[in-house]
Structure formats: structure tokens, C-alpha cells
N, C-alpha and C. Protein backbone atom coordinates (compact mmCIF):
# COMPACT_ATOMS: atom_id res chain seq x y z
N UNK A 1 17.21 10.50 -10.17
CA UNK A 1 16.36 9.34 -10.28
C UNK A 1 15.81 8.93 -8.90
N UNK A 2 16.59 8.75 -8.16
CA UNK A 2 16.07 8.31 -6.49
C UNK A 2 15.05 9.81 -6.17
N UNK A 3 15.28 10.63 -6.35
CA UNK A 3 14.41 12.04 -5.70
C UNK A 3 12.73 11.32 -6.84
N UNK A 4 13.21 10.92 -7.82
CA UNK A 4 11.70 10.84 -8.39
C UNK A 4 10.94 9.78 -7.65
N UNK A 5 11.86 8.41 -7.57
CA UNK A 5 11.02 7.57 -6.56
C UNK A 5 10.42 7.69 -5.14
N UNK A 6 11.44 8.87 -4.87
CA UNK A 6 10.40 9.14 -3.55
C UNK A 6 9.12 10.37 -4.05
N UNK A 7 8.75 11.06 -4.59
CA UNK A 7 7.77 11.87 -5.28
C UNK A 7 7.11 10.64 -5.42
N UNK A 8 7.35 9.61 -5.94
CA UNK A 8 6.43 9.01 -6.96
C UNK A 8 5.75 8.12 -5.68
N UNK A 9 6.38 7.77 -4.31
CA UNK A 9 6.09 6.84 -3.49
C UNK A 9 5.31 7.96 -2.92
N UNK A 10 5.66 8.76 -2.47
CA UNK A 10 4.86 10.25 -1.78
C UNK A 10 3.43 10.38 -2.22
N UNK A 11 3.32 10.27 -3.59
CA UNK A 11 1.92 10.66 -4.75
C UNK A 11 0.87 9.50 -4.12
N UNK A 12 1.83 8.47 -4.43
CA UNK A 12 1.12 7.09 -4.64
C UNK A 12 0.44 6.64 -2.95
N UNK A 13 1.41 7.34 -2.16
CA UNK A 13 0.61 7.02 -0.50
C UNK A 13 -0.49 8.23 -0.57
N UNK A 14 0.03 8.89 -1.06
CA UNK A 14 -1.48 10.50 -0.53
C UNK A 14 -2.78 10.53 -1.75
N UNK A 15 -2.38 9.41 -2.61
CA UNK A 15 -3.49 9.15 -2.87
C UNK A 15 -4.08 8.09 -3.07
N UNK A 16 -3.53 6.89 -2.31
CA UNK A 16 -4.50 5.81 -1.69
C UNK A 16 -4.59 6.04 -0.45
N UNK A 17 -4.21 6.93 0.50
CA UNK A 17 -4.59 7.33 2.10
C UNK A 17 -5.87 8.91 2.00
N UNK A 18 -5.17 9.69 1.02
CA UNK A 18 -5.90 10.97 1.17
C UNK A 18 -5.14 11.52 2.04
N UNK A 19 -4.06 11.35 2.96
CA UNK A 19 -3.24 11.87 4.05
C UNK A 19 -1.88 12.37 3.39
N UNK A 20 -1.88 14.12 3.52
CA UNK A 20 -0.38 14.60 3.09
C UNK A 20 0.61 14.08 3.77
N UNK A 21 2.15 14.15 3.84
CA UNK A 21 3.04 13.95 4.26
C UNK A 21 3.22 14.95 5.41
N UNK A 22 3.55 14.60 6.29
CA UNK A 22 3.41 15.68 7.60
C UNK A 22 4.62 15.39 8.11
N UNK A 23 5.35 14.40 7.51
CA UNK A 23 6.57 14.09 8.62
C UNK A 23 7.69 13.83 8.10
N UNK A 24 8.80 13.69 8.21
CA UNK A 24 10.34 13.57 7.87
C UNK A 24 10.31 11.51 8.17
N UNK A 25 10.89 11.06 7.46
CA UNK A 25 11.32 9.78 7.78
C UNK A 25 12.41 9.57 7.71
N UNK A 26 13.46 9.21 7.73
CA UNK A 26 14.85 8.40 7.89
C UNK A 26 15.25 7.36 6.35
N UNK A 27 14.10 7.16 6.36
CA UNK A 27 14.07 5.60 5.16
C UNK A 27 12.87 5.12 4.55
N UNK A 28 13.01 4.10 3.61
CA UNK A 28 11.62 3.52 3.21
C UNK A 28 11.15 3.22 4.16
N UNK A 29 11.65 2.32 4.85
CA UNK A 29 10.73 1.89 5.83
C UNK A 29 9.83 2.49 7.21
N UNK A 30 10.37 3.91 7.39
CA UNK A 30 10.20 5.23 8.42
C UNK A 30 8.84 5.63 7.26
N UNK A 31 9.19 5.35 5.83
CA UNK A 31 7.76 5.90 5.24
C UNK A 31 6.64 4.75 5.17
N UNK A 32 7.36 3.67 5.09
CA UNK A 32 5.62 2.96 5.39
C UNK A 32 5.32 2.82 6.50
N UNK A 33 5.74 2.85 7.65
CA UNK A 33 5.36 2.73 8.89
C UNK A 33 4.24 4.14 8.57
N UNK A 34 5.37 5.10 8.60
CA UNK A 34 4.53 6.83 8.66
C UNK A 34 3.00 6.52 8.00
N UNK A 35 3.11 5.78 6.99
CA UNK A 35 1.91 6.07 6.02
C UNK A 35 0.57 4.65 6.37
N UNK A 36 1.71 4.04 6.78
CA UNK A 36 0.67 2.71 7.10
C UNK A 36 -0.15 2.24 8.49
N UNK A 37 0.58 4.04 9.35
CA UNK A 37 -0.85 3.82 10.33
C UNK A 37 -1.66 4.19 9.88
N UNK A 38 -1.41 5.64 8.89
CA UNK A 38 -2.10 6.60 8.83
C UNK A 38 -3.71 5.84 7.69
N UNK A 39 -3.01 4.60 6.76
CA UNK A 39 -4.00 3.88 5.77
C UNK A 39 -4.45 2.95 7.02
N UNK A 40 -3.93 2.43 8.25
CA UNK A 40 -4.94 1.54 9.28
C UNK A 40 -5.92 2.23 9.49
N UNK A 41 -5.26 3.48 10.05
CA UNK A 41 -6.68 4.43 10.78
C UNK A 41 -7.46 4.63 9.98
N UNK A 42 -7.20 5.22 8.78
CA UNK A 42 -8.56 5.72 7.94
C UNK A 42 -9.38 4.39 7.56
N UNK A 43 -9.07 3.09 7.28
CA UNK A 43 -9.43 1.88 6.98
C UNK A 43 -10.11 1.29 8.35
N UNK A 44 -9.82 1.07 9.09
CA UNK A 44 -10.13 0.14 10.59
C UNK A 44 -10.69 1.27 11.34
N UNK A 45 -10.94 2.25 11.43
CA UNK A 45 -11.16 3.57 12.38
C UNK A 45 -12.64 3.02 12.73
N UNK A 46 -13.75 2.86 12.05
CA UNK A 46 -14.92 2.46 12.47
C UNK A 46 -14.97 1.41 13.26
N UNK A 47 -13.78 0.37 12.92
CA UNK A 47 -14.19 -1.00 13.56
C UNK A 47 -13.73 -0.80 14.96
N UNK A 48 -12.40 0.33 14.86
CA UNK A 48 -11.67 0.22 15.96
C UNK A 48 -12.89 0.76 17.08
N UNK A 49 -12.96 1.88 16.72
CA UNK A 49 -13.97 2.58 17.46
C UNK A 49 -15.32 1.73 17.89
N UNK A 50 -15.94 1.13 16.84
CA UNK A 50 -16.91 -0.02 17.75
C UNK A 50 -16.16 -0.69 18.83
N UNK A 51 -15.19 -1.53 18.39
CA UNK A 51 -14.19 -2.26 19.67
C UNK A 51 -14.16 -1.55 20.82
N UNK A 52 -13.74 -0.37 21.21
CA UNK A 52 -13.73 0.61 21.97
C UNK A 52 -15.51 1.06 23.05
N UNK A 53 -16.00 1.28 22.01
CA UNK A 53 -17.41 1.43 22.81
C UNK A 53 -17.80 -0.21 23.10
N UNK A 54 -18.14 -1.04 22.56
CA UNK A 54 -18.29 -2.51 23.64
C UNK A 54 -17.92 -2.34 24.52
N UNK A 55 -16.08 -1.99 24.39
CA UNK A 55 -15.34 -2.23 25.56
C UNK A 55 -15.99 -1.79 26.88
N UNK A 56 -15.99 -0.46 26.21
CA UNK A 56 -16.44 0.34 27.69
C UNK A 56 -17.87 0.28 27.84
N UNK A 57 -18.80 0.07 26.98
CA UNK A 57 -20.11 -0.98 27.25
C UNK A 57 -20.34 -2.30 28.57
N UNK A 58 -19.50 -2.82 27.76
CA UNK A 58 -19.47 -4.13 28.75
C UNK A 58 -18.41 -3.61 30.14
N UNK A 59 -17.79 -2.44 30.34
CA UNK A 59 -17.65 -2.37 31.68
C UNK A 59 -18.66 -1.01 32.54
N UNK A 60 -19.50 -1.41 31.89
CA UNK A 60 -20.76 -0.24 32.32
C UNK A 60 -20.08 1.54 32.55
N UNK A 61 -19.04 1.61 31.34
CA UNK A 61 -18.70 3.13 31.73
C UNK A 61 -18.53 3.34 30.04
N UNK A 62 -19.89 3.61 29.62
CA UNK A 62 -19.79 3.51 27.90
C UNK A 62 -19.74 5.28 27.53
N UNK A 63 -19.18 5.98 26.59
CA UNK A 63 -19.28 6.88 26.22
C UNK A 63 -20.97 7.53 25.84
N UNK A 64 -21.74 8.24 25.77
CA UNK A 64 -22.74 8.99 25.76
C UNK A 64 -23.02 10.07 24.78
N UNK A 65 -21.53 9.96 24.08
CA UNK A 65 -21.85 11.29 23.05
C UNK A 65 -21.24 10.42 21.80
N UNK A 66 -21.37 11.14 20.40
CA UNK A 66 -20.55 10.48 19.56
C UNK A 66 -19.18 9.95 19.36
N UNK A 67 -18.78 9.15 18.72
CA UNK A 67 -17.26 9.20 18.41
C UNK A 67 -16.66 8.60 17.44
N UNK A 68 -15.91 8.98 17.29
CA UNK A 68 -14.67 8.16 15.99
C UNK A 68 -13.07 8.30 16.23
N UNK A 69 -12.62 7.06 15.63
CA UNK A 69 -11.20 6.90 15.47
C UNK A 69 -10.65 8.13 14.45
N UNK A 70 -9.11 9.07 14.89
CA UNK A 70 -8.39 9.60 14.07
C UNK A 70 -7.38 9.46 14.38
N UNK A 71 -6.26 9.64 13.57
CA UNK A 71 -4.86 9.48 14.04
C UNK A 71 -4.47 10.78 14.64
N UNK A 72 -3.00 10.20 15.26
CA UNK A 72 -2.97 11.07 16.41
C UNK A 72 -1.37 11.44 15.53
N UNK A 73 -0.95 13.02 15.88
CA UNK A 73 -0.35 13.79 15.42
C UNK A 73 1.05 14.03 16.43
N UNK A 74 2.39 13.85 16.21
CA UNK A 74 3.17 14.27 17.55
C UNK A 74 3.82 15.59 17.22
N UNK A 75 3.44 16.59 18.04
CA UNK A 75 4.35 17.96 18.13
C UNK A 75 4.94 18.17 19.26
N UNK A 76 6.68 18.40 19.15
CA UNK A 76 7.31 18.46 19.99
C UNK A 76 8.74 17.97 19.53
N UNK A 77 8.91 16.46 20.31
CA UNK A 77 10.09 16.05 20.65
C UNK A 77 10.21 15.48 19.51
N UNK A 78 11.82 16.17 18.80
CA UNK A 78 11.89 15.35 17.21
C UNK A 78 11.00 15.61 16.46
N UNK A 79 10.68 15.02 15.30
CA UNK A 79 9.89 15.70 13.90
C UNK A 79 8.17 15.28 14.21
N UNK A 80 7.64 15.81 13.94
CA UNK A 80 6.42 15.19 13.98
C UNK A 80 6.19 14.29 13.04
N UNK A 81 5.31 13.19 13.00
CA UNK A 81 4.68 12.42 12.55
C UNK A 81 3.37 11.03 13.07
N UNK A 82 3.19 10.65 12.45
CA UNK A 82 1.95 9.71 12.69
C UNK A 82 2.66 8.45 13.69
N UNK A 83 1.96 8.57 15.16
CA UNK A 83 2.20 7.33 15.88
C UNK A 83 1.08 6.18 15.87
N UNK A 84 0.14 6.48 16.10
CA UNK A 84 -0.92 5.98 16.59
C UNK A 84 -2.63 6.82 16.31
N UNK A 85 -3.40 6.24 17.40
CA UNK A 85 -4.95 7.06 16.45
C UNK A 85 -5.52 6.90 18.35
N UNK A 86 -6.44 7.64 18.24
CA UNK A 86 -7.21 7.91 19.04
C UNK A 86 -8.84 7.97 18.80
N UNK A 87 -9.83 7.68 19.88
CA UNK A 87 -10.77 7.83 19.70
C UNK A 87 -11.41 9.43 20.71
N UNK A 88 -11.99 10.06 19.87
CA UNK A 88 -12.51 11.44 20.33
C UNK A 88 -13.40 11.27 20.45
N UNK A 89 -14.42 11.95 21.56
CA UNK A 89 -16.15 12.22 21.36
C UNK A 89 -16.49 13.37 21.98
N UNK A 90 -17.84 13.33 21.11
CA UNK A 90 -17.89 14.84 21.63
C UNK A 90 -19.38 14.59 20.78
N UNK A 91 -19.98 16.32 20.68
CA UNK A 91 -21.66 16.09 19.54
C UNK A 91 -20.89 16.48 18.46
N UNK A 92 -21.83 16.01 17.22
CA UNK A 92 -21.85 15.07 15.94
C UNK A 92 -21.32 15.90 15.70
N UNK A 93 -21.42 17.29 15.55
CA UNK A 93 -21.34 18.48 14.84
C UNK A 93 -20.14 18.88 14.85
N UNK A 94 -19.58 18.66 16.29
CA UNK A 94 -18.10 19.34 16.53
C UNK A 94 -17.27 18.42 16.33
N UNK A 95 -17.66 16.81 16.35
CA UNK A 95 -16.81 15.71 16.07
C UNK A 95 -16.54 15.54 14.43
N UNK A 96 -17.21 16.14 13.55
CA UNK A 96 -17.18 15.77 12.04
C UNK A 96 -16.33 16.84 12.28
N UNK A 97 -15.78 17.61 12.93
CA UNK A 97 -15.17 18.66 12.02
C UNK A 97 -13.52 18.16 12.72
N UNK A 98 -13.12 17.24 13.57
CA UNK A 98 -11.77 16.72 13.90
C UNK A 98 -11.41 15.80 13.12
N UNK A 99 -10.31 15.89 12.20
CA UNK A 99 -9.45 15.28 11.54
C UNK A 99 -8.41 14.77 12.32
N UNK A 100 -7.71 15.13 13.14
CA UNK A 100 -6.79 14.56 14.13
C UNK A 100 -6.41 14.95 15.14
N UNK A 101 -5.29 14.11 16.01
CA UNK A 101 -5.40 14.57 17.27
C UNK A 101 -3.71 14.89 17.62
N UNK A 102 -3.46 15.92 17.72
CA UNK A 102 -2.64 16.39 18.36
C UNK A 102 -1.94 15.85 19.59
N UNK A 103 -0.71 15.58 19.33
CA UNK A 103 -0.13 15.20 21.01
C UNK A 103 1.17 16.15 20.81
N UNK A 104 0.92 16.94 21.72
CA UNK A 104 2.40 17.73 22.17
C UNK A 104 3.12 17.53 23.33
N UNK A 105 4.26 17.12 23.14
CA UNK A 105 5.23 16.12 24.04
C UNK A 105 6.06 17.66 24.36
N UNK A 106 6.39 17.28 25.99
CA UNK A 106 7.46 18.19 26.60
C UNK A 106 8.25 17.69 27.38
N UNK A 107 9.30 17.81 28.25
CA UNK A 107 9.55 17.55 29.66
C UNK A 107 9.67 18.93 30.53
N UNK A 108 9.09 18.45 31.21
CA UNK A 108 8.84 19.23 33.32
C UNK A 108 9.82 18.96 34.00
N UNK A 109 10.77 19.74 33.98
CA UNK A 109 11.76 19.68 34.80
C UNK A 109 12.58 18.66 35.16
N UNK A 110 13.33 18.27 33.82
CA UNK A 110 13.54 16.61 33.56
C UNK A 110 13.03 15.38 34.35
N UNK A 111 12.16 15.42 35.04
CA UNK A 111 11.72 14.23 35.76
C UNK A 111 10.26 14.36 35.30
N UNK A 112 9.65 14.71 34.24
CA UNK A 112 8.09 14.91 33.85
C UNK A 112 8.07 14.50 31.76
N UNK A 113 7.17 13.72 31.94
CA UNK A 113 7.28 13.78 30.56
C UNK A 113 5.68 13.94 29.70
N UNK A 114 5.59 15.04 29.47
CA UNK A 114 4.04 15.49 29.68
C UNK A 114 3.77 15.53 28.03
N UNK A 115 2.59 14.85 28.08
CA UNK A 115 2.13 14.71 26.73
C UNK A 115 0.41 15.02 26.50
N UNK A 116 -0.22 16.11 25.98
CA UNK A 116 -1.17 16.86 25.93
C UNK A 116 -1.88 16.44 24.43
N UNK A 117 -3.10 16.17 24.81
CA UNK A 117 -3.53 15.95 23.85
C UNK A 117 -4.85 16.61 23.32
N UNK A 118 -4.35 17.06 21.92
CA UNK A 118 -5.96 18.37 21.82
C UNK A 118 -6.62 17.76 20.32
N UNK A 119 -8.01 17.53 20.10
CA UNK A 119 -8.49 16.92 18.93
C UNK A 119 -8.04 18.54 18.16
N UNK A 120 -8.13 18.05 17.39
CA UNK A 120 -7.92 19.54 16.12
C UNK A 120 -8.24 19.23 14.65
N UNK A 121 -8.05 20.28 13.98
CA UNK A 121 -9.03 20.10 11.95
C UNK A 121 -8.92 19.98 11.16
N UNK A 122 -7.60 19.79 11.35
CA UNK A 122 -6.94 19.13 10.26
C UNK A 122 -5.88 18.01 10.47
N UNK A 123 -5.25 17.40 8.88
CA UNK A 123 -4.62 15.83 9.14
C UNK A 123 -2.98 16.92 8.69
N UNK A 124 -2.90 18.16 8.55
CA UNK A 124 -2.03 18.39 8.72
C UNK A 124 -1.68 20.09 9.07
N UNK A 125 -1.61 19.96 10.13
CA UNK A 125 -1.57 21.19 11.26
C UNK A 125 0.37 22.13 11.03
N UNK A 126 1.27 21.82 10.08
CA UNK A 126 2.55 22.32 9.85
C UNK A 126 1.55 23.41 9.02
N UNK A 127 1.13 22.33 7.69
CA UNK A 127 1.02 23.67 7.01
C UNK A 127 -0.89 24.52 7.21
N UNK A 128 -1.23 23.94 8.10
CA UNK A 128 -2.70 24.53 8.15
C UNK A 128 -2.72 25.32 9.58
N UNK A 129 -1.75 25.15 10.42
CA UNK A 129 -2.01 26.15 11.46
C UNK A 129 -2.59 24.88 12.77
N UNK A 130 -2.13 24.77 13.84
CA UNK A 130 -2.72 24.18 14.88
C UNK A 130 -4.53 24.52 15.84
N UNK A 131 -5.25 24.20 14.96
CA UNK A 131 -6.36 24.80 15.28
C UNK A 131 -7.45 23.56 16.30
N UNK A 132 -7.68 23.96 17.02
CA UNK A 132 -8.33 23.19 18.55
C UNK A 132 -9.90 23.07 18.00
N UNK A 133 -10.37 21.88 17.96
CA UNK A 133 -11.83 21.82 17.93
C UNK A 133 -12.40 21.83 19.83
N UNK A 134 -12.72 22.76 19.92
CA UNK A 134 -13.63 22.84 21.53
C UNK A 134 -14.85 21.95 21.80
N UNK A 135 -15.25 21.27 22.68
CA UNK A 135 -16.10 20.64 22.90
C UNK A 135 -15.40 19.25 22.47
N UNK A 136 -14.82 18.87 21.91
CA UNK A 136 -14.56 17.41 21.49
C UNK A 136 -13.25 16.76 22.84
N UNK A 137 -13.50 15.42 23.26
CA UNK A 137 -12.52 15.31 23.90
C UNK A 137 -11.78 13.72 23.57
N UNK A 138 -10.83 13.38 24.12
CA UNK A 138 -9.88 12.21 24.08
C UNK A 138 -10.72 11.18 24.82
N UNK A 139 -10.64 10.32 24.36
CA UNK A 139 -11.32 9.36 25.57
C UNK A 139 -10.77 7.83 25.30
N UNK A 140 -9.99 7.69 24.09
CA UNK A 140 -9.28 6.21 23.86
C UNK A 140 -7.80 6.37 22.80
N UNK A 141 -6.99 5.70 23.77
CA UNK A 141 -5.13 6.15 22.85
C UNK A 141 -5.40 4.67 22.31
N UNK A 142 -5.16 4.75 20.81
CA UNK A 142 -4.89 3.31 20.44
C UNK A 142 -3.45 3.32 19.76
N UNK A 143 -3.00 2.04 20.57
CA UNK A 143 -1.36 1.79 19.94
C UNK A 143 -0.89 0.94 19.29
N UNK A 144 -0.19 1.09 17.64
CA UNK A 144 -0.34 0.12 16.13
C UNK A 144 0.94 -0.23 17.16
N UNK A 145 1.23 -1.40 16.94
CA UNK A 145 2.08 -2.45 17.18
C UNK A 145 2.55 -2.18 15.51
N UNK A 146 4.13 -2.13 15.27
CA UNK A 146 4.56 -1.92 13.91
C UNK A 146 5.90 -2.79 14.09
């Protein structure tokens, strides 16, 4: 009975988000966090992203190419899952085709804690393969307060 409620909570987030499960949680609450950036970003992603270009509007260093909010992906340290969202830009063409953004966490010689970030094409890179959109770049980390 409990294995069905989580199927049934699983169904019911991936199809009011459109976002598969990409990550391991701990608990209910490890799954709405997981799922409830992932429904901010797809929901607020436009607004966020206007917020973002003002920003850097009004400090005369505005972006020049397209962009949009996606959530950002962690590979590496511990399980992956949904932290936060990012804004990418890049031209129209190569930016419609990034679904999310990759952050792969390492440490450098225990005193480095290096975290790389690559837009990529899908919202879930376990089972689709880690694939790099070229030309698109990072240009805003946004962080959900949860």
C-alpha cells in the first residue's frame, strides 16, 4: 500500500510539472521540495528571467542574446537532484533546445570545491545521456529559498 502512494504521488507530480523523477529523496518532504522547484521553475521561469534582464539592464551590463530560466541539475556529490534554476543565453535556436542545466560538483584536492556548469537537453540526463548544448551559456544561478 505505501509503494502505491508513492507511484501515485510520483504520477501526480510528473504530470502537473511534465518533469520525470531524476532523483532519490529521503521522505515526503525531500519529494516536494525535489518537485516543487522543479513546478517554480517551469511556472515563474519567464518572470524570473525578466527580473534578471532589468537587473542587469538597469546596471548597464544587460545580456544581448536570448534567454530563459531552467532548472539546474546536480551530478556528482550524493544523488542528483533539482536545487535551483538558472538563467542561460545564447541564439534562439540553440537556447530552445536546453532543457536544463547541469552542475557537476567535485573537490580539488580537498581544499577546492569546483562546481561546473554546462546547459544541456534534457530535464533528465540519468536516463537520456549527458548531452552539452554548445553555444548556450550560464549567465544567472537562481537560489529557491525552501
Amino acid at each position: 500500500m505505501r509503494r502505491l502512494r508513492w507511484v501515485a504521488l510520483y504520477l501526480a507530480v510528473v504530470m502537473a510539472t511534465g518533469v520525470p523523477l531524476v532523483a532519490y529523496a529521503q521522505d515526503i518532504s525531500g519529494l516536494i521540495k525535489l518537485f516543487g522547484v522543479a513546478y517554480v521553475v517551469k511556472l515563474l521561469g519567464p518572470q524570473i528571467n525578466d527580473f534578471i534582464n532589468n537587473l542587469l539592464l538597469n546596471r548597464k551590463v544587460e545580456n544581448r542574446q536570448e534567454t530563459k530560466v531552467v532548472p539546474i541539475l546536480t551530478i556528482g556529490l550524493g544523488q542528483p537532484g533539482y536545487i535551483g534554476a538558472a538563467q542561460v543565453s545564447g541564439p534562439k535556436g540553440l537556447l530552445d533546445k536546453v532543457q536544463a542545466v547541469a552542475q557537476i560538483e567535485a573537490n580539488f584536492s580537498q581544499a577546492f570545491r569546483v562546481k561546473a556548469l554546462i546547459p544541456i537537453d534534457s530535464i533528465n540526463p540519468i536516463a537520456d545521456g549527458l548531452r552539452r548544448v554548445y553555444g548556450v551559456g550560464v549567465t544567472a544561478i537562481i537560489d529557491i529559498q525552501i
